[in-house]
PDB file of N, CA and C in Angstrom:
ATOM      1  N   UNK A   1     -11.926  -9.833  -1.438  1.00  0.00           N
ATOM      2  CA  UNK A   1     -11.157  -9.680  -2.667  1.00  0.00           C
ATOM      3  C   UNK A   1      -9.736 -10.169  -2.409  1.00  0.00           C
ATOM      4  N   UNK A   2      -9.096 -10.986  -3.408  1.00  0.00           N
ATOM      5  CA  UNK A   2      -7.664 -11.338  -3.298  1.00  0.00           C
ATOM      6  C   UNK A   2      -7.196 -10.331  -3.208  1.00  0.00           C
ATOM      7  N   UNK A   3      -5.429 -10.099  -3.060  1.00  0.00           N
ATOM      8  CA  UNK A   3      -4.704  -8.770  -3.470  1.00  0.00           C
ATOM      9  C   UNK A   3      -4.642  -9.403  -5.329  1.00  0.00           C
ATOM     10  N   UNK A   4      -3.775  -8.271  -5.271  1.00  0.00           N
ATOM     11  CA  UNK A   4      -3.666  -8.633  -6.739  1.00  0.00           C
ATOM     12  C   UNK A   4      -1.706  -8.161  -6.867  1.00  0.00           C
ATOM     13  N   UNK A   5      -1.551  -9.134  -7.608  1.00  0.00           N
ATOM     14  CA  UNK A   5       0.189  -8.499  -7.709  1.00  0.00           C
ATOM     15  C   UNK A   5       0.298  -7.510  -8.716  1.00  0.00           C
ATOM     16  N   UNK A   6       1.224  -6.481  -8.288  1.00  0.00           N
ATOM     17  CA  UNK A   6       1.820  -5.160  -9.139  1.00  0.00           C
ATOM     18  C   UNK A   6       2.936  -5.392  -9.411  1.00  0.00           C
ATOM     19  N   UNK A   7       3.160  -4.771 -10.957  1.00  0.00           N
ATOM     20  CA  UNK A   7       4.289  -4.859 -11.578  1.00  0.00           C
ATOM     21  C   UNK A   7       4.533  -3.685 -11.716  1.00  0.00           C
ATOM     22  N   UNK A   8       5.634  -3.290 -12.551  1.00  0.00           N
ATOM     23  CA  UNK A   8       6.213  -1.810 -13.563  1.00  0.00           C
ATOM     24  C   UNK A   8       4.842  -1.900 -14.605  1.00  0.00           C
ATOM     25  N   UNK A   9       4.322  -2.919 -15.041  1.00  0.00           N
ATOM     26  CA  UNK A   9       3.372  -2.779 -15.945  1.00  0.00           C
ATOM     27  C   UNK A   9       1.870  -1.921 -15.647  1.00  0.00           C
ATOM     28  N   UNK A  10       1.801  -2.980 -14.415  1.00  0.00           N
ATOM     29  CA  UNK A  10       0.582  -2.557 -14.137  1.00  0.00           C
ATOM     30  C   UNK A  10       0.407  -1.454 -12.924  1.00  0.00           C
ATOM     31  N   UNK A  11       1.360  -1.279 -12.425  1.00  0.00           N
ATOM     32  CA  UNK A  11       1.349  -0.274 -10.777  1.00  0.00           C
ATOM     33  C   UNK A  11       0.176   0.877 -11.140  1.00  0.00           C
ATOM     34  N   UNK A  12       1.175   1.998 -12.239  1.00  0.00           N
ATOM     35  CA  UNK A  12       0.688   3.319 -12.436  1.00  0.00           C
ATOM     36  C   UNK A  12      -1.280   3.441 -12.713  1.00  0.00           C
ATOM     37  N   UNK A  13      -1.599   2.168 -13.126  1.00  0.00           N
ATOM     38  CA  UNK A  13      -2.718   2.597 -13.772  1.00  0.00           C
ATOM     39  C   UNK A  13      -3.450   1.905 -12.256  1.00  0.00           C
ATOM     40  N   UNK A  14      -3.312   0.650 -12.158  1.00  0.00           N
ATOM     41  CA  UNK A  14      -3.607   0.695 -10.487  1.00  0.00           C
ATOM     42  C   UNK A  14      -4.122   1.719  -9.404  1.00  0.00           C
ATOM     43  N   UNK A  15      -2.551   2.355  -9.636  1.00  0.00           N
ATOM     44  CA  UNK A  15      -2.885   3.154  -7.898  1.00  0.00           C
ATOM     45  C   UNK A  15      -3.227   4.819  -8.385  1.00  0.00           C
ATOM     46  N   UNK A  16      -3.612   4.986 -10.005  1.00  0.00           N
ATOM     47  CA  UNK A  16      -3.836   6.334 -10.065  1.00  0.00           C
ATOM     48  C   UNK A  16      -5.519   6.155 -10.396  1.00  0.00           C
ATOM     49  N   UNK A  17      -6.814   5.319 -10.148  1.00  0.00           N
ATOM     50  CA  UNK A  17      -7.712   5.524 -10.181  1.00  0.00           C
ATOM     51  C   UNK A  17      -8.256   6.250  -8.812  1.00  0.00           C
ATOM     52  N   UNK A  18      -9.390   6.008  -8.873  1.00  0.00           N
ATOM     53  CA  UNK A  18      -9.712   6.608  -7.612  1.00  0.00           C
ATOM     54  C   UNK A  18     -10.259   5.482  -6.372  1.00  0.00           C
ATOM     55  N   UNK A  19     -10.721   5.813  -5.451  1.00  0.00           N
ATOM     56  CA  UNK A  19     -10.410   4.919  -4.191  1.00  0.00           C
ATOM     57  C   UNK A  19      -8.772   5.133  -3.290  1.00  0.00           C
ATOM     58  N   UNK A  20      -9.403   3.400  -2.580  1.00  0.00           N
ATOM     59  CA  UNK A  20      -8.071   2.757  -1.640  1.00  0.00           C
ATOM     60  C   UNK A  20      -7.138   2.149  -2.423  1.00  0.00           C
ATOM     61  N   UNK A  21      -5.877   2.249  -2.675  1.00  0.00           N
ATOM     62  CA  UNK A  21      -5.208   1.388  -2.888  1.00  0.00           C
ATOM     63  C   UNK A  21      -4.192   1.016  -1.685  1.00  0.00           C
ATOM     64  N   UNK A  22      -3.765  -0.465  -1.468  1.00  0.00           N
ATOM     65  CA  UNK A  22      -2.797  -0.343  -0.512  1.00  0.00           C
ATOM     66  C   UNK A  22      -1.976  -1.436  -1.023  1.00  0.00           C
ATOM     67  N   UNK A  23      -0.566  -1.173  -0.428  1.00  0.00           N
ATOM     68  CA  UNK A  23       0.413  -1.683  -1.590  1.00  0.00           C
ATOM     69  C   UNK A  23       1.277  -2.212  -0.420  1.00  0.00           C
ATOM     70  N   UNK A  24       1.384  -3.484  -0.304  1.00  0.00           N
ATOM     71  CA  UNK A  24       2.711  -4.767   0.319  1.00  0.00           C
ATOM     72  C   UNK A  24       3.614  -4.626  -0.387  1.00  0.00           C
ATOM     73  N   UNK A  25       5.162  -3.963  -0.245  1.00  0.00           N
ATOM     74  CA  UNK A  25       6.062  -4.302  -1.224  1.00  0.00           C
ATOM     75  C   UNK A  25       6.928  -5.395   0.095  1.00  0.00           C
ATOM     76  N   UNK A  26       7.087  -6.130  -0.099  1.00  0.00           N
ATOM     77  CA  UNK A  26       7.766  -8.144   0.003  1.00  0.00           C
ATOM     78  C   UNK A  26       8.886  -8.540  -0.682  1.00  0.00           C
ATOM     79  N   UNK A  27       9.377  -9.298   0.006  1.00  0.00           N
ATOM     80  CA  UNK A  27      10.197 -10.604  -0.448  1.00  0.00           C
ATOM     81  C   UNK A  27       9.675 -11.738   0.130  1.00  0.00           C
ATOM     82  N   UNK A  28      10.386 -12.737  -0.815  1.00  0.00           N
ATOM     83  CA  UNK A  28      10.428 -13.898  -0.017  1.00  0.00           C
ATOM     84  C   UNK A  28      10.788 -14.987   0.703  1.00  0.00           C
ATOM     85  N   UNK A  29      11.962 -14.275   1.269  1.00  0.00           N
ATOM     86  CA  UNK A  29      13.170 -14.096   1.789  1.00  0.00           C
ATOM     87  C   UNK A  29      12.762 -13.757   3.116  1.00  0.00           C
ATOM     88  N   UNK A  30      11.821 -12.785   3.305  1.00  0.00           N
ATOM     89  CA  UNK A  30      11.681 -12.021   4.669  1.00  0.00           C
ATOM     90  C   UNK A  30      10.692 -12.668   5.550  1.00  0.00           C
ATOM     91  N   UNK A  31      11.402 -12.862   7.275  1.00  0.00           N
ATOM     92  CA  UNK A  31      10.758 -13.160   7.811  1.00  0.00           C
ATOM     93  C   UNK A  31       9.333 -12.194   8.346  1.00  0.00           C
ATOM     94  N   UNK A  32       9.674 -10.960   8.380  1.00  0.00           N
ATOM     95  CA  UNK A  32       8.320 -10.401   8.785  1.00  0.00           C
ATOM     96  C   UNK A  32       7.177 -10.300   8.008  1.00  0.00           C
ATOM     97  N   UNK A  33       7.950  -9.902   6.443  1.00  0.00           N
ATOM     98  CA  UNK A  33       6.807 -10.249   5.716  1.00  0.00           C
ATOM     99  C   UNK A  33       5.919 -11.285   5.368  1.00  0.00           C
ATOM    100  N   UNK A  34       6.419 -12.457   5.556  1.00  0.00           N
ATOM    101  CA  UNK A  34       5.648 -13.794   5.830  1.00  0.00           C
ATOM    102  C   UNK A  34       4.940 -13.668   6.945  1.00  0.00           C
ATOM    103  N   UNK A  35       5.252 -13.207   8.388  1.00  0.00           N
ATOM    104  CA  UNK A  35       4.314 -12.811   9.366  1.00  0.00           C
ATOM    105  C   UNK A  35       3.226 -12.336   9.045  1.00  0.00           C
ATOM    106  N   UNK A  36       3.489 -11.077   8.397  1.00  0.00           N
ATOM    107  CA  UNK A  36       2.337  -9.979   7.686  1.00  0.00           C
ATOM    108  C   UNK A  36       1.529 -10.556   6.765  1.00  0.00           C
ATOM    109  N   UNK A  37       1.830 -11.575   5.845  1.00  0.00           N
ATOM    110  CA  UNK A  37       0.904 -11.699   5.002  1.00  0.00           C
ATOM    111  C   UNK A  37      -0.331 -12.336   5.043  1.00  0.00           C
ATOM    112  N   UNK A  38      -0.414 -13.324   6.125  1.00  0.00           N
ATOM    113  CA  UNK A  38      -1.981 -13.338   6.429  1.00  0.00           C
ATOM    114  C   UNK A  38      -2.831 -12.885   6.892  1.00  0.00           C
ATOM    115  N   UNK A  39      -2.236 -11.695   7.829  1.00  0.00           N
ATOM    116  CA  UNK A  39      -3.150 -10.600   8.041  1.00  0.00           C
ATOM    117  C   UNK A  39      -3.370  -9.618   7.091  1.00  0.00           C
ATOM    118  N   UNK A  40      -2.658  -9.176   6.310  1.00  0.00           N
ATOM    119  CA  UNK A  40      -2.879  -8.438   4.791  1.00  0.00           C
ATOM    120  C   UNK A  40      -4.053  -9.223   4.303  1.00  0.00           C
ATOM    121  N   UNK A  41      -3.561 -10.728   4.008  1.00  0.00           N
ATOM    122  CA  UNK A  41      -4.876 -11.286   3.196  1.00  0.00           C
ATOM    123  C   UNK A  41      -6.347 -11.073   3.724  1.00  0.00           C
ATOM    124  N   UNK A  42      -6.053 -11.713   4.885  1.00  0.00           N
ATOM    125  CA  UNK A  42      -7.629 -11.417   5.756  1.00  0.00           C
ATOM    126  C   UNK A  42      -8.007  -9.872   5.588  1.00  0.00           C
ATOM    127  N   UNK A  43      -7.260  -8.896   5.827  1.00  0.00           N
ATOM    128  CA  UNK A  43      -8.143  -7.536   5.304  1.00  0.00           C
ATOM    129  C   UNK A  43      -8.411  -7.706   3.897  1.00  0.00           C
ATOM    130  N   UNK A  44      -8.369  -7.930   3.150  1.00  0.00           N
ATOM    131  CA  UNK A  44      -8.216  -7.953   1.524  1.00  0.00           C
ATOM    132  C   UNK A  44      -9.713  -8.622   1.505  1.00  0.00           C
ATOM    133  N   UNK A  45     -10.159  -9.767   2.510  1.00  0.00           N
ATOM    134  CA  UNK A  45     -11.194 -10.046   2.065  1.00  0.00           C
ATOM    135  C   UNK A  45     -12.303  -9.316   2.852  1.00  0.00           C
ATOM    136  N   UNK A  46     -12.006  -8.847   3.949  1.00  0.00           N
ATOM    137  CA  UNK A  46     -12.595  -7.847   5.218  1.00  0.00           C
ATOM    138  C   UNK A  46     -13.414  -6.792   4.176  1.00  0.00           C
ATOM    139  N   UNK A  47     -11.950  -6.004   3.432  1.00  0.00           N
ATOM    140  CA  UNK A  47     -12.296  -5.075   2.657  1.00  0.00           C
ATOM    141  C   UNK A  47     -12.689  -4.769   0.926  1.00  0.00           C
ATOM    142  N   UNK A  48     -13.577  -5.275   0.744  1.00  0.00           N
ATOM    143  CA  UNK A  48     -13.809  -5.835  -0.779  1.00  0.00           C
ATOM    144  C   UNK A  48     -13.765  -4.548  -1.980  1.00  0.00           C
ATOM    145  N   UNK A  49     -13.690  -3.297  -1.560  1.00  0.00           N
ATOM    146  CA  UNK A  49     -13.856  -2.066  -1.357  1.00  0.00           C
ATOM    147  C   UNK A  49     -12.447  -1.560  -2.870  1.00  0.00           C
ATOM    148  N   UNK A  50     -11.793  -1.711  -1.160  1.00  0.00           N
ATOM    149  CA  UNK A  50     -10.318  -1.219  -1.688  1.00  0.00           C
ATOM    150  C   UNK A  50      -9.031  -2.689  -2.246  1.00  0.00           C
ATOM    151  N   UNK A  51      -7.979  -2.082  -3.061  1.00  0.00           N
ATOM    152  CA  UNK A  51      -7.668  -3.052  -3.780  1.00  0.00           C
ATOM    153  C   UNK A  51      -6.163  -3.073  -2.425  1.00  0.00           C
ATOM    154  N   UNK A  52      -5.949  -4.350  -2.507  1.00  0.00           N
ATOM    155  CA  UNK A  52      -5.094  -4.912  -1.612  1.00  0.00           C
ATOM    156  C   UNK A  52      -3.668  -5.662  -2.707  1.00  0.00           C
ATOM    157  N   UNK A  53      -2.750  -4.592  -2.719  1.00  0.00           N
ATOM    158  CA  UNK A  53      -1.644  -4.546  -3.879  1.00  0.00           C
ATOM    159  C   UNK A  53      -0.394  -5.403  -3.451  1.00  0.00           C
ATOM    160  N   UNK A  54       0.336  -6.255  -3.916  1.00  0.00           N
ATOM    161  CA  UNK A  54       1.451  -6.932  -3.670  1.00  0.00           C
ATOM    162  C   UNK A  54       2.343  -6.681  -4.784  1.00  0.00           C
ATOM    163  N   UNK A  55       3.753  -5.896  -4.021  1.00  0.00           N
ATOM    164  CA  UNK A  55       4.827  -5.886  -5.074  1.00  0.00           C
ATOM    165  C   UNK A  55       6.188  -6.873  -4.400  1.00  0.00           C
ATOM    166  N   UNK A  56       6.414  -7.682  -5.468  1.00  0.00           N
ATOM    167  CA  UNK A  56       7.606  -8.317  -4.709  1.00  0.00           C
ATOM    168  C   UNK A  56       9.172  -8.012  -5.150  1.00  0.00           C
ATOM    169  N   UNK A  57       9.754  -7.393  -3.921  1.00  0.00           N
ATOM    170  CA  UNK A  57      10.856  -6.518  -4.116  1.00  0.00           C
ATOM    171  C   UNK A  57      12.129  -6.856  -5.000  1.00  0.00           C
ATOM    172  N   UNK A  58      11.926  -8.229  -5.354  1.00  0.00           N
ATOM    173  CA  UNK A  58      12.332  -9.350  -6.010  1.00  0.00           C
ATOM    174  C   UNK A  58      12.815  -8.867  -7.244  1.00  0.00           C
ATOM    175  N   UNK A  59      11.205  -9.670  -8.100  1.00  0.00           N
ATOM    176  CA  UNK A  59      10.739  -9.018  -9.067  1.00  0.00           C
ATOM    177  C   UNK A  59      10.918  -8.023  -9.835  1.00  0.00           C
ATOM    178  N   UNK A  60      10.639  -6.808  -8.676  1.00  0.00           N
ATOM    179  CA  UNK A  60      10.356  -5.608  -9.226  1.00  0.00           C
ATOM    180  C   UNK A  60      11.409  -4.478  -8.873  1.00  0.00           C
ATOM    181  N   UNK A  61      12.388  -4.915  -8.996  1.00  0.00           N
ATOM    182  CA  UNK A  61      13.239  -3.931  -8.554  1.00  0.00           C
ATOM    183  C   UNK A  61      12.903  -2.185  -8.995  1.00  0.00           C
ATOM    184  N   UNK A  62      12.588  -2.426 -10.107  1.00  0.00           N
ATOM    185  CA  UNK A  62      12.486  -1.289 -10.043  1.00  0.00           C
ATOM    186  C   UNK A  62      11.401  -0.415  -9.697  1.00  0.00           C
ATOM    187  N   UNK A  63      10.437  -1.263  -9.223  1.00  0.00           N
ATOM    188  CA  UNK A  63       9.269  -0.107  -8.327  1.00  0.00           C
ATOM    189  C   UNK A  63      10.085   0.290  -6.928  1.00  0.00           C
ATOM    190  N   UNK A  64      11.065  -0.668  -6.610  1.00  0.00           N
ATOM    191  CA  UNK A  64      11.312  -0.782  -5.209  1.00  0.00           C
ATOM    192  C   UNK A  64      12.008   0.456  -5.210  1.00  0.00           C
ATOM    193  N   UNK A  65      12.805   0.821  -5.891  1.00  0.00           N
ATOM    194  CA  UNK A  65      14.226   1.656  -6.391  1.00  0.00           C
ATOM    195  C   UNK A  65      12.785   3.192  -6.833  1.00  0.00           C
ATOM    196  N   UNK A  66      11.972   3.005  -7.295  1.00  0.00           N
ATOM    197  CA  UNK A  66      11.330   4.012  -7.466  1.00  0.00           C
ATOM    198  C   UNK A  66      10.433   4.648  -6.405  1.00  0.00           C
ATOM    199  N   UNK A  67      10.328   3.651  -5.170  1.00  0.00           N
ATOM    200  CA  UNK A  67       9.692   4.571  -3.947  1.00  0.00           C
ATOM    201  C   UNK A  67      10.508   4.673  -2.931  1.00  0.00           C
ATOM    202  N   UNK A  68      11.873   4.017  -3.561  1.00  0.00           N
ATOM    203  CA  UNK A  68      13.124   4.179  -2.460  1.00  0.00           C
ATOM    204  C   UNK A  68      12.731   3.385  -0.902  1.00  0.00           C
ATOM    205  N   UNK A  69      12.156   2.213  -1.474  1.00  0.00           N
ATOM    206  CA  UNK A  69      12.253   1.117  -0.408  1.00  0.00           C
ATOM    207  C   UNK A  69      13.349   0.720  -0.077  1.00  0.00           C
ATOM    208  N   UNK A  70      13.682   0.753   1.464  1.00  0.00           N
ATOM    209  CA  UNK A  70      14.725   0.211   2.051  1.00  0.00           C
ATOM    210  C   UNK A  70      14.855  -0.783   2.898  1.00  0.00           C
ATOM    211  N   UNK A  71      13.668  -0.794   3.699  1.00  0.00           N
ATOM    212  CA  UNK A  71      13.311  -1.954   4.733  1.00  0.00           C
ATOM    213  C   UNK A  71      11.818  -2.522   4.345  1.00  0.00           C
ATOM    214  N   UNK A  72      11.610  -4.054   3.953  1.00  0.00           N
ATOM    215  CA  UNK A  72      10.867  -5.003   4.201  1.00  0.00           C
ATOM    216  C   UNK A  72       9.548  -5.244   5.115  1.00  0.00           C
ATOM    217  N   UNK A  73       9.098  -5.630   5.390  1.00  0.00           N
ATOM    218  CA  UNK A  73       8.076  -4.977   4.513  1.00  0.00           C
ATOM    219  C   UNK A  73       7.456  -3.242   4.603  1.00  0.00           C
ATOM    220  N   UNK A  74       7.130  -3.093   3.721  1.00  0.00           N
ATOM    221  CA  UNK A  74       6.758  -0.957   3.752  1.00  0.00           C
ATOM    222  C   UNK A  74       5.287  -1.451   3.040  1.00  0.00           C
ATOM    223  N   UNK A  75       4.524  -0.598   3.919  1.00  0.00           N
ATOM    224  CA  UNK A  75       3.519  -0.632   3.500  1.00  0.00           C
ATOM    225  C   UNK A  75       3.028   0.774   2.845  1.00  0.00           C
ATOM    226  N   UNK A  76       2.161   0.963   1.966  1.00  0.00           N
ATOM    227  CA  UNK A  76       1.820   2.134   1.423  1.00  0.00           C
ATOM    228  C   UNK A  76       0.557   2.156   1.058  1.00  0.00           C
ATOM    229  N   UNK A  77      -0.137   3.514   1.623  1.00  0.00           N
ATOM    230  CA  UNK A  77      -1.598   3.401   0.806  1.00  0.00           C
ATOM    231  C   UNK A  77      -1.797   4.629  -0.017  1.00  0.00           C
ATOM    232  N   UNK A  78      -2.636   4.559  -0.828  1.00  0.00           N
ATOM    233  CA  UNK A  78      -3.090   5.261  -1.862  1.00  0.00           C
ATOM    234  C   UNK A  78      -4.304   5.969  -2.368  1.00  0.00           C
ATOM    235  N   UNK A  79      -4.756   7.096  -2.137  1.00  0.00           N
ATOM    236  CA  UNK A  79      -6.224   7.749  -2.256  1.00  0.00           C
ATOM    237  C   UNK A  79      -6.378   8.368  -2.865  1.00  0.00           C
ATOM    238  N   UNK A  80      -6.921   7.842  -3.768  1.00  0.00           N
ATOM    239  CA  UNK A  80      -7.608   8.795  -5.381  1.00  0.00           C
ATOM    240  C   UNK A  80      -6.305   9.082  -6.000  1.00  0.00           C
ATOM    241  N   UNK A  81      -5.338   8.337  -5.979  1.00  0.00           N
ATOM    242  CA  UNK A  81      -3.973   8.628  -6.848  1.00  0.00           C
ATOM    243  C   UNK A  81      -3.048   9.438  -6.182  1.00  0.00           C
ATOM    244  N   UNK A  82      -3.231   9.544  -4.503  1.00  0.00           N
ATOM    245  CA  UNK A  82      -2.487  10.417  -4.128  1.00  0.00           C
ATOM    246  C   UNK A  82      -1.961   9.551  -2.835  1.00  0.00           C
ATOM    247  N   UNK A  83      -0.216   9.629  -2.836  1.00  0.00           N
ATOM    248  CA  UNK A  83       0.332   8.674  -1.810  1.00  0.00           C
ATOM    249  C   UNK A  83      -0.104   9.064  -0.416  1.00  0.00           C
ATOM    250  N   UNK A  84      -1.105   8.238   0.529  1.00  0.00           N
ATOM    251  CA  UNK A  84      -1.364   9.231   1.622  1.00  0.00           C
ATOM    252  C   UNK A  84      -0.263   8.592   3.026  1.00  0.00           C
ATOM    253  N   UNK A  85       0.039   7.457   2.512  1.00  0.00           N
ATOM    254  CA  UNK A  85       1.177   6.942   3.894  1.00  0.00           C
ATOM    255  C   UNK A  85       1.922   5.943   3.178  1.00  0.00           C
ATOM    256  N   UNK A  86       3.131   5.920   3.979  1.00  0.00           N
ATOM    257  CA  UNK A  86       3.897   4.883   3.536  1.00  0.00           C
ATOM    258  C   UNK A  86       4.867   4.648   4.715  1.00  0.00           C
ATOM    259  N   UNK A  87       4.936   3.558   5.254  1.00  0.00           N
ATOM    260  CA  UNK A  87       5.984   3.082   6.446  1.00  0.00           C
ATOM    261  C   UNK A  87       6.571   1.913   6.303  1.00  0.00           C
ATOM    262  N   UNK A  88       7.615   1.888   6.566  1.00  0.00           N
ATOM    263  CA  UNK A  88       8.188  -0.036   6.960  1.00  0.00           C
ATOM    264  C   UNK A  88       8.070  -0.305   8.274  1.00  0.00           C
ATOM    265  N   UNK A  89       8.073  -1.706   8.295  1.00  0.00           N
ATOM    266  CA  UNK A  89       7.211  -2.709   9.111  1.00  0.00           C
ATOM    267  C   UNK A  89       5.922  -3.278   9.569  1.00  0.00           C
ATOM    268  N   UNK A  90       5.871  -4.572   9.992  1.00  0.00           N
ATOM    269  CA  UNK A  90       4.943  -5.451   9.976  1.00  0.00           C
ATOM    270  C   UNK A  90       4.254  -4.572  10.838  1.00  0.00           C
ATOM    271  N   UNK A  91       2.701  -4.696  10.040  1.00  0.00           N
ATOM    272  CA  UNK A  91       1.786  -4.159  10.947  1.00  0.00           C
ATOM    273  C   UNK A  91       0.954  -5.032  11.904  1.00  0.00           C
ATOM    274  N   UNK A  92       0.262  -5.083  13.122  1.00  0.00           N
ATOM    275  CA  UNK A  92      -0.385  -6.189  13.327  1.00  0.00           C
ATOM    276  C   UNK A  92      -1.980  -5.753  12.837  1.00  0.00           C
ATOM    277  N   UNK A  93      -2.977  -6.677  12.827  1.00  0.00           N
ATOM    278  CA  UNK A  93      -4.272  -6.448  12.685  1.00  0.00           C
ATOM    279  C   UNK A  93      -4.874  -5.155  13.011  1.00  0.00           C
ATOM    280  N   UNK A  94      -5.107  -4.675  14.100  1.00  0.00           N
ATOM    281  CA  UNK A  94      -5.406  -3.630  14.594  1.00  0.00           C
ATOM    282  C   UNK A  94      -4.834  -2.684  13.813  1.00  0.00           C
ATOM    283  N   UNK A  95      -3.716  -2.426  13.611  1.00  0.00           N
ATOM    284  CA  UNK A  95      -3.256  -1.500  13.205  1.00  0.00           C
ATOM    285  C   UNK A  95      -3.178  -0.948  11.562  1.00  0.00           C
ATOM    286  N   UNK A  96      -3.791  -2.308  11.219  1.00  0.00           N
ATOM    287  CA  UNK A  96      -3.501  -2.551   9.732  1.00  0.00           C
ATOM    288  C   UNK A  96      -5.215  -1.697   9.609  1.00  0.00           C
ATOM    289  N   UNK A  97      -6.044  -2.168  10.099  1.00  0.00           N
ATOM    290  CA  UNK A  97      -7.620  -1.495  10.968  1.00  0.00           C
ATOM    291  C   UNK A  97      -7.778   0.093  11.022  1.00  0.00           C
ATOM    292  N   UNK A  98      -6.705  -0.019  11.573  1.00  0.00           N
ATOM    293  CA  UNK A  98      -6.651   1.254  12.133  1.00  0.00           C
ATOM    294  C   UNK A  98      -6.444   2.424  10.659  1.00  0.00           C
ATOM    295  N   UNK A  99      -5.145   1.970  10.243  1.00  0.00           N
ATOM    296  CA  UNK A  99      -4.492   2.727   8.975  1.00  0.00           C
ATOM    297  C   UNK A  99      -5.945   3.072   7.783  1.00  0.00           C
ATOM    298  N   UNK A 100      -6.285   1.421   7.993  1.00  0.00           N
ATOM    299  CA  UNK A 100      -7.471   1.987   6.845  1.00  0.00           C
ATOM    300  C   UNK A 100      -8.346   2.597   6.879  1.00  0.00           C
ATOM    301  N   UNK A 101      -9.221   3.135   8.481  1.00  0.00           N
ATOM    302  CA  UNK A 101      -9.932   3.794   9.068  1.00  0.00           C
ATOM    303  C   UNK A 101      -9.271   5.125   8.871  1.00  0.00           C
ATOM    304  N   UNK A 102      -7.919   5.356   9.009  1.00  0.00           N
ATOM    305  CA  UNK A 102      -7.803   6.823   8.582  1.00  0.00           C
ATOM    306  C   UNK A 102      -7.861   7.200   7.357  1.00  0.00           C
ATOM    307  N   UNK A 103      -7.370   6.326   6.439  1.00  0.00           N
ATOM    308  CA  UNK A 103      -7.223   6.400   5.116  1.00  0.00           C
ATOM    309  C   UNK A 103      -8.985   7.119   4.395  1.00  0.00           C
ATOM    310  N   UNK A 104      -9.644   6.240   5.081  1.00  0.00           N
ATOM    311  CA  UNK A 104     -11.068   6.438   4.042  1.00  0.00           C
ATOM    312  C   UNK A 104     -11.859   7.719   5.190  1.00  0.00           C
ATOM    313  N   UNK A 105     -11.024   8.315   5.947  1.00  0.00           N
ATOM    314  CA  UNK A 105     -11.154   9.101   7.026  1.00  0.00           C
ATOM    315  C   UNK A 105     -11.018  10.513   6.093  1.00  0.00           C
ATOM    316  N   UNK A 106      -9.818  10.236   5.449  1.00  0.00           N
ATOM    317  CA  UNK A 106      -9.343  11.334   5.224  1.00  0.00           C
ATOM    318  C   UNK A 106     -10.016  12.648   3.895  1.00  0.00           C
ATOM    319  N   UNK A 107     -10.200  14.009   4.236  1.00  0.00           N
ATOM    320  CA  UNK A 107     -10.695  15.117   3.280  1.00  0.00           C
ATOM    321  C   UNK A 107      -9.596  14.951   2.013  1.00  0.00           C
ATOM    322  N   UNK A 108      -9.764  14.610   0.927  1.00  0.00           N
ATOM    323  CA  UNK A 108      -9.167  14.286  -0.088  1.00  0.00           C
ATOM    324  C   UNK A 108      -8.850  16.187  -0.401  1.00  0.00           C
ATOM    325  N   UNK A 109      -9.644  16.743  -0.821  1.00  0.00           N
ATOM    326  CA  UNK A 109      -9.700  17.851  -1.256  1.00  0.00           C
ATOM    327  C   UNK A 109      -8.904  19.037  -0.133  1.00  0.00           C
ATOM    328  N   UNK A 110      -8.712  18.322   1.098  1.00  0.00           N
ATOM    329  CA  UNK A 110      -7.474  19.075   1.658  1.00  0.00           C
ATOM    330  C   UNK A 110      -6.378  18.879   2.043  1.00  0.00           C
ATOM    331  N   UNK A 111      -6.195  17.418   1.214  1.00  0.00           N
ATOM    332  CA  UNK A 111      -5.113  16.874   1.240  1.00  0.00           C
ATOM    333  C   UNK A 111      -4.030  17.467  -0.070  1.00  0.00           C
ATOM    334  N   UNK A 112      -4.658  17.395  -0.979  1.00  0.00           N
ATOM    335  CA  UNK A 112      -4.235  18.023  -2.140  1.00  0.00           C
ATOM    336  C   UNK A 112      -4.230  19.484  -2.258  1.00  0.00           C
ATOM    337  N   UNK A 113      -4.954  20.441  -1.590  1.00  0.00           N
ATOM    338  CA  UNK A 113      -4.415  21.776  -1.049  1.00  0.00           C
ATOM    339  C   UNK A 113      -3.538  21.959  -0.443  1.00  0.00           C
ATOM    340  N   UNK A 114      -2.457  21.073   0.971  1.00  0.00           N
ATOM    341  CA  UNK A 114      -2.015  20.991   1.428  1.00  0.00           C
ATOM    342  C   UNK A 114      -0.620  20.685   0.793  1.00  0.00           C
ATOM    343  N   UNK A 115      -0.896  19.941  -0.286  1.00  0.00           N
ATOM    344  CA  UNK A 115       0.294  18.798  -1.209  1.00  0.00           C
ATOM    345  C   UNK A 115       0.679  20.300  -2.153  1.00  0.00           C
ATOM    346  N   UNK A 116      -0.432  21.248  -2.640  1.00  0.00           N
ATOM    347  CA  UNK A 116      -0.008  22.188  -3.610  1.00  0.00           C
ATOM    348  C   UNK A 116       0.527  23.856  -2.676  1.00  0.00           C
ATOM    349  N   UNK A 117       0.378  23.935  -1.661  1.00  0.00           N
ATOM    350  CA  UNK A 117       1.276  24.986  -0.702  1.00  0.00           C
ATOM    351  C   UNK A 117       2.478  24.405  -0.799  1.00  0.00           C
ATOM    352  N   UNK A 118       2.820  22.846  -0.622  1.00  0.00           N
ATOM    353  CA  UNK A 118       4.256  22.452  -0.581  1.00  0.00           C
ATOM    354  C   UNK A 118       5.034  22.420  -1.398  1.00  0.00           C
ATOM    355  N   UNK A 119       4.127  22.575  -2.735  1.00  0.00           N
ATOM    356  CA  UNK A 119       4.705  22.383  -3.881  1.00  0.00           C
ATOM    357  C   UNK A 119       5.724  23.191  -4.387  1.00  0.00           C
TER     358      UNK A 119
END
């Protein structure tokens, strides 16, 4: 599966279904994120599954300003509408592997018990 680009339009309805979502926020400007992006792509087609999201910090200022992105590239993933990670910097393969192995790893239903004690 391609990624698909996210806007202010389209983000919310995106990343609040259920599944993987995982979200590249970019420039194109940045050298790491140009590093990163062909390994992003290659999972995107690895994983036909989950949706492989591109926001460009550009663009979209205001998603950027709304997850309080500060450093280039931040990656973020998303499960069943619930933010389960979010970090900056380039990931390499493995690790990008790795993240998604925990992601579809993870007890949804005690994640969100966990999210409502904090609440």
């Amino acid at each position: 599966m391609a990624t698909t680009t996210l806007t202010s339009e389209n983000f919310d309805k995106t990343a609040s279904g259920d599944g993987i979502v995982l979200v590249d926020f970019w420039a194109s400007w940045c050298g790491p994120c140009k590093m990163f992006a062909p390994i992003y792509e290659e999972a995107s087609a690895t994983h036909e599954d989950i949706v492989f999201g591109k926001v460009d910090t550009e663009a979209e200022e205001d998603l950027a300003m709304r997850f309080d992105i500060r450093s280039i590239p931040t990656i973020m993933a998303i499960r069943d509408g619930v933010i389960v990670f979010a970090q900056p910097g380039a990931l390499p393969a493995e690790s990008l592997e790795s993240l998604i192995e925990q992601v579809r790893a993870l007890d949804m239903e005690d994640v969100r018990t966990r999210l409502a004690k904090k609440a």
